[in-house]
Protein backbone atom coordinates (compact mmCIF):
# COMPACT_ATOMS: atom_id res chain seq x y z
CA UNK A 1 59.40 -110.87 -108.54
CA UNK A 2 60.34 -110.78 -104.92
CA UNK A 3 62.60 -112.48 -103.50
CA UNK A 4 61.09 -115.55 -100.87
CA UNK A 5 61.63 -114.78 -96.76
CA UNK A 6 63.96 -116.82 -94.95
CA UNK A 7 63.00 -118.61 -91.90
CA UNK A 8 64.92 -116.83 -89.85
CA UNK A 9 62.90 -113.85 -90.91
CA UNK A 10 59.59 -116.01 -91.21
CA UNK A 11 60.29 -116.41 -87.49
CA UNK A 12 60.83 -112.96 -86.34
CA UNK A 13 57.81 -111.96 -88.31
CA UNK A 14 56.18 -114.14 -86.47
CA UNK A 15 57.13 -112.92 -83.28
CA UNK A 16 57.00 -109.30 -84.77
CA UNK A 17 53.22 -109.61 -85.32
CA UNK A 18 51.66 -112.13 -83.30
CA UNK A 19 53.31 -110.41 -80.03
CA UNK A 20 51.55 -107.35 -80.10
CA UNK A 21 48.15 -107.98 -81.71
CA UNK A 22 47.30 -111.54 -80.43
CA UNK A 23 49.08 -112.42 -77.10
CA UNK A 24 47.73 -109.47 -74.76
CA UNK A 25 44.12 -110.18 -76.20
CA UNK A 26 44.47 -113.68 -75.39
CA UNK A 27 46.08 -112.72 -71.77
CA UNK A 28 43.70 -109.92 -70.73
CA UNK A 29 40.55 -112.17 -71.01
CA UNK A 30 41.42 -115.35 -70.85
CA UNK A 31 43.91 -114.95 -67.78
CA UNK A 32 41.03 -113.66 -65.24
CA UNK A 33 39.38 -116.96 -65.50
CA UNK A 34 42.29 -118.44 -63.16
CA UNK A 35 42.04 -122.28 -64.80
CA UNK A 36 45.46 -124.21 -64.64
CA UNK A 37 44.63 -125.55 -68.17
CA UNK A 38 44.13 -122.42 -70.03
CA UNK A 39 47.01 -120.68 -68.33
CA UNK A 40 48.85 -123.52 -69.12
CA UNK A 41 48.24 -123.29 -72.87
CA UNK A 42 48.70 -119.91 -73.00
CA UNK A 43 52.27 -120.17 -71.26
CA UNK A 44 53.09 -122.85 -73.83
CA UNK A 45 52.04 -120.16 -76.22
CA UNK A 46 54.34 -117.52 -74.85
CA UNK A 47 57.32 -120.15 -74.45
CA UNK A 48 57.06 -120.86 -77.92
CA UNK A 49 57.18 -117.37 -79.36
CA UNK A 50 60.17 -117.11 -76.84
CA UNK A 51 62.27 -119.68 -78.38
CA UNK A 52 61.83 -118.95 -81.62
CA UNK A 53 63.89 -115.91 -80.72
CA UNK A 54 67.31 -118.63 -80.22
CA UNK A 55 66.26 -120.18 -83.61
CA UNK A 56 65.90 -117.49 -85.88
CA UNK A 57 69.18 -116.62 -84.90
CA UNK A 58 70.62 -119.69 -84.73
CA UNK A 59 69.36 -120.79 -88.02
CA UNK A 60 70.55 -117.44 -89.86
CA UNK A 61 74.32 -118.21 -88.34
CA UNK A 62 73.82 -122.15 -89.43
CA UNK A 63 72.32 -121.56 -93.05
CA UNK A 64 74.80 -118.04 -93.53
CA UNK A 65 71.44 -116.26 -93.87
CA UNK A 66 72.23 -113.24 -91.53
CA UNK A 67 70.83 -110.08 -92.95
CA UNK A 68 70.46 -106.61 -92.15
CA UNK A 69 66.76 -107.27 -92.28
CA UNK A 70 67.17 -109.76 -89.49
CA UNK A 71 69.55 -107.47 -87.66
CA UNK A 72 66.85 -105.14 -87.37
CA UNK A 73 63.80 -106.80 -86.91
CA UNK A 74 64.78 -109.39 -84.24
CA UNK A 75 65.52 -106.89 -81.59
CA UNK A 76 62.41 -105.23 -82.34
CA UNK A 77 60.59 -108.56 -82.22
CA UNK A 78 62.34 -109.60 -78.89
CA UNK A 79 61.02 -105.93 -77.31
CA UNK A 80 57.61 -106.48 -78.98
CA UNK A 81 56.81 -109.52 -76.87
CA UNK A 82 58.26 -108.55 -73.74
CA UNK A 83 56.11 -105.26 -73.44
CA UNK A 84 53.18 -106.90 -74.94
CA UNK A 85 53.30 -109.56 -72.55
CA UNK A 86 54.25 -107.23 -69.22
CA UNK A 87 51.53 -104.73 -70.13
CA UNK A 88 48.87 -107.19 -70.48
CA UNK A 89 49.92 -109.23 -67.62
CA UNK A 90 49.70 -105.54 -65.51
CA UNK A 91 46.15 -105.33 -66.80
CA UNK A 92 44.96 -109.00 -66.29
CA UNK A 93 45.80 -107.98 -62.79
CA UNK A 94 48.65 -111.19 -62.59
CA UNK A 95 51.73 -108.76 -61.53
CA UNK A 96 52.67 -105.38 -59.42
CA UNK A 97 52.74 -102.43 -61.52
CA UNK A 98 56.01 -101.20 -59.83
CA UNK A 99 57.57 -104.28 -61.23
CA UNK A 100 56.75 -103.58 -65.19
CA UNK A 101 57.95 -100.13 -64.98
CA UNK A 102 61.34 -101.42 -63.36
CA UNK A 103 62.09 -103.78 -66.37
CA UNK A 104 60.68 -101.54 -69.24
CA UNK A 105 62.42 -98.76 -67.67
CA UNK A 106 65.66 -100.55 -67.76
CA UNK A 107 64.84 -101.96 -71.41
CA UNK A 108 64.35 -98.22 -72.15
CA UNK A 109 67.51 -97.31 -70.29
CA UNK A 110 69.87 -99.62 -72.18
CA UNK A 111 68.19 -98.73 -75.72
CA UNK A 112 68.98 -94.91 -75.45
CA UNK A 113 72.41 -96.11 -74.64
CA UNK A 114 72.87 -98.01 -77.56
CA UNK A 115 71.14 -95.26 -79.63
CA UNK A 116 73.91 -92.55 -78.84
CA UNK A 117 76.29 -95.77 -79.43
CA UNK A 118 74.94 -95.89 -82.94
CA UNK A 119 75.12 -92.07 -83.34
CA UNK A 120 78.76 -92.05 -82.58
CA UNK A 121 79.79 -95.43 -84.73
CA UNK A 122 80.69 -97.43 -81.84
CA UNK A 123 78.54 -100.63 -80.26
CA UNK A 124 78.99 -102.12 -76.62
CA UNK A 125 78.89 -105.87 -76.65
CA UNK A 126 76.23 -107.95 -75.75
CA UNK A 127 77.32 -109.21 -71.78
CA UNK A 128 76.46 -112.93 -70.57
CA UNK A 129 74.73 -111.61 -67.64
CA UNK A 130 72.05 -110.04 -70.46
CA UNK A 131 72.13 -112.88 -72.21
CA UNK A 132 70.92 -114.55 -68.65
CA UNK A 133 68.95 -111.78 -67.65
CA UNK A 134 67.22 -112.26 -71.25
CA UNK A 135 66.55 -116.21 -69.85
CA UNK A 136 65.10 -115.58 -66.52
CA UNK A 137 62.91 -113.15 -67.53
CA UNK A 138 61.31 -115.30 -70.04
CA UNK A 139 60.89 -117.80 -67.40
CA UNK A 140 59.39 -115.76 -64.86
CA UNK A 141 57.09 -114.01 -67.39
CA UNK A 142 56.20 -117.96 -68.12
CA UNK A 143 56.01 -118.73 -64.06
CA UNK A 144 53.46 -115.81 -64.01
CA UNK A 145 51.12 -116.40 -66.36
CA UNK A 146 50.57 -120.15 -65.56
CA UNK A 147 50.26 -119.44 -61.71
CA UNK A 148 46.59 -119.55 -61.00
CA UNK A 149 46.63 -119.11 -57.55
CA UNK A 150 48.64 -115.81 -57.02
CA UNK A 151 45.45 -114.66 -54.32
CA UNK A 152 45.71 -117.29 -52.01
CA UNK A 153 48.94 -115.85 -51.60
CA UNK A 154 50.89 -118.01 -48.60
CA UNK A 155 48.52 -120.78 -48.86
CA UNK A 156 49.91 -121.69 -52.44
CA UNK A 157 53.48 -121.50 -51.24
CA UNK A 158 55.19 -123.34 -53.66
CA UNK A 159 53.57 -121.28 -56.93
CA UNK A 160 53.39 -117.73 -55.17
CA UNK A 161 57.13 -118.51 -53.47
CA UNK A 162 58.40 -119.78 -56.93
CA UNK A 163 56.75 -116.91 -58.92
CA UNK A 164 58.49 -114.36 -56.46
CA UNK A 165 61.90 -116.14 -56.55
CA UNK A 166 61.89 -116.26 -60.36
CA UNK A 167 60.61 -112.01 -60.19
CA UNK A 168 63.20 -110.86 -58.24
CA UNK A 169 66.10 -112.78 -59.52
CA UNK A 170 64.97 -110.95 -62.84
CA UNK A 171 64.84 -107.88 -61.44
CA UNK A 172 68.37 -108.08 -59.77
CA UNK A 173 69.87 -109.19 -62.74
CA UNK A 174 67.81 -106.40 -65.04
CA UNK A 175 69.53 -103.48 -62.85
CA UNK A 176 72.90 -105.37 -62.61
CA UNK A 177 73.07 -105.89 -66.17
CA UNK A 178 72.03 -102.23 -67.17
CA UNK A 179 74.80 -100.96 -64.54
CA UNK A 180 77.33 -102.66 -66.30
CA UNK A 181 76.04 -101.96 -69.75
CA UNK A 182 76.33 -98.41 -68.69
CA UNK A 183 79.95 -99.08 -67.52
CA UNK A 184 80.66 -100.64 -70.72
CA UNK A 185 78.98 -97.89 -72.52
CA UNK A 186 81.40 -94.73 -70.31
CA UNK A 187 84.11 -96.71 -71.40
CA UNK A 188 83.58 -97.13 -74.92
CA UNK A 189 82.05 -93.83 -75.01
CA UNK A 190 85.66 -92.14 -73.53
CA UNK A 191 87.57 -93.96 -75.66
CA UNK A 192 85.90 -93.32 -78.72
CA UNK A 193 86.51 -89.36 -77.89
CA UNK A 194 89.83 -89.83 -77.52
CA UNK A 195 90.30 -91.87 -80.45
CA UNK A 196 87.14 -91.63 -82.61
CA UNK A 197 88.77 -93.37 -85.94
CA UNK A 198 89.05 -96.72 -84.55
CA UNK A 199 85.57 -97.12 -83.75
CA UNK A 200 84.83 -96.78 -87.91
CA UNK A 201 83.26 -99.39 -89.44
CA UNK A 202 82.75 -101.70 -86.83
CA UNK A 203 79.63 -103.82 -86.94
CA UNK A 204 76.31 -103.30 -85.14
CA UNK A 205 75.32 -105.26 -82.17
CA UNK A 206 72.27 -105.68 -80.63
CA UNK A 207 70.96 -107.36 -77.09
């Protein structure tokens, strides 16, 4: 008999699956229509699958239900619904192509990092900028797909203006954030040549 799921896993699945198979369906042909009401319920929607990315963690450390299941699957789940969600915003024609490759890029960036980390028993901590970055890009992916007036451009000032503040405060904090991941990384990375023995053992992180 197998063993039940825990919610903390219940909500990555969640996350894991509905990202990539609902959300960009929902986004590419529902977004063109430019109504303030459906955008707004499909933010909600996107802000909800978002959050339960602090609970399922949260709950595991709570309820002592961490798991190398959940170790695995919630980063996955966290990239799952960024790219979904960047990719179909690119092709519901709601942001600048130049911007998704910056952020996937640097997602991309950071995860080969952390693979050679893996591949030489040694992890590179999670910063609070990420953690930040993480944040702001959740809210400006939000701020995006509940602006409906992104083509009257200057004469919807205060949701174009927000949208853009909220894009490239992400984007400076994506490239700041990989820099000093990949300062972290050097160091770690040196270190563990000169002394690979005490970098054993030590526990996997993720971002």
């Amino acid at each position: 008999m197998r063993a039940a799921l825990s919610l903390p896993i219940r909500l990555t699945l969640i996350r894991l699956i509905f990202s990539p198979l609902v959300l960009p369906i929902l986004f590419v042909y529902l977004l063109p229509y430019n109504s303030l009401m459906i955008n707004g319920c499909l933010a909600v929607l996107f802000a909800l699958l978002s959050v339960t990315d602090f609970f399922d963690g949260y709950l595991a450390r709570k309820y002592n239900q961490e798991s190398t299941l959940g170790r695995v699957l919630d980063p996955l789940a966290d990239k799952f619904l960024t790219y979904s969600a960047l990719i179909a915003l690119l092709a519901a024609g709601k942001i600048y192509f130049y911007w998704v490759i910056i952020l996937i890029g640097r997602e991309f960036f950071v995860m080969g990092l952390r693979h050679v980390a893996l591949e030489h028993d040694f992890t590179v901590p999670v910063s609070k900028l990420s953690k930040l970055k993480t944040a702001m890009q959740m809210a400006c992916i939000t701020m995006i797909i509940v602006n409906p007036f992104q083509s009257l451009g200057v004469n919807a000032l205060y949701w174009n203006g927000t949208e853009m503040g909220l894009l490239l405060i992400t984007i400076v904090l994506s490239l700041i954030s990989a820099e000093q991941y990949y300062d972290d990384f050097m160091k770690r990375f040196a270190q563990f040549m000169d002394e690979p023995d005490q970098y054993k053992e030590i526990p996997h992180e993720t971002e």
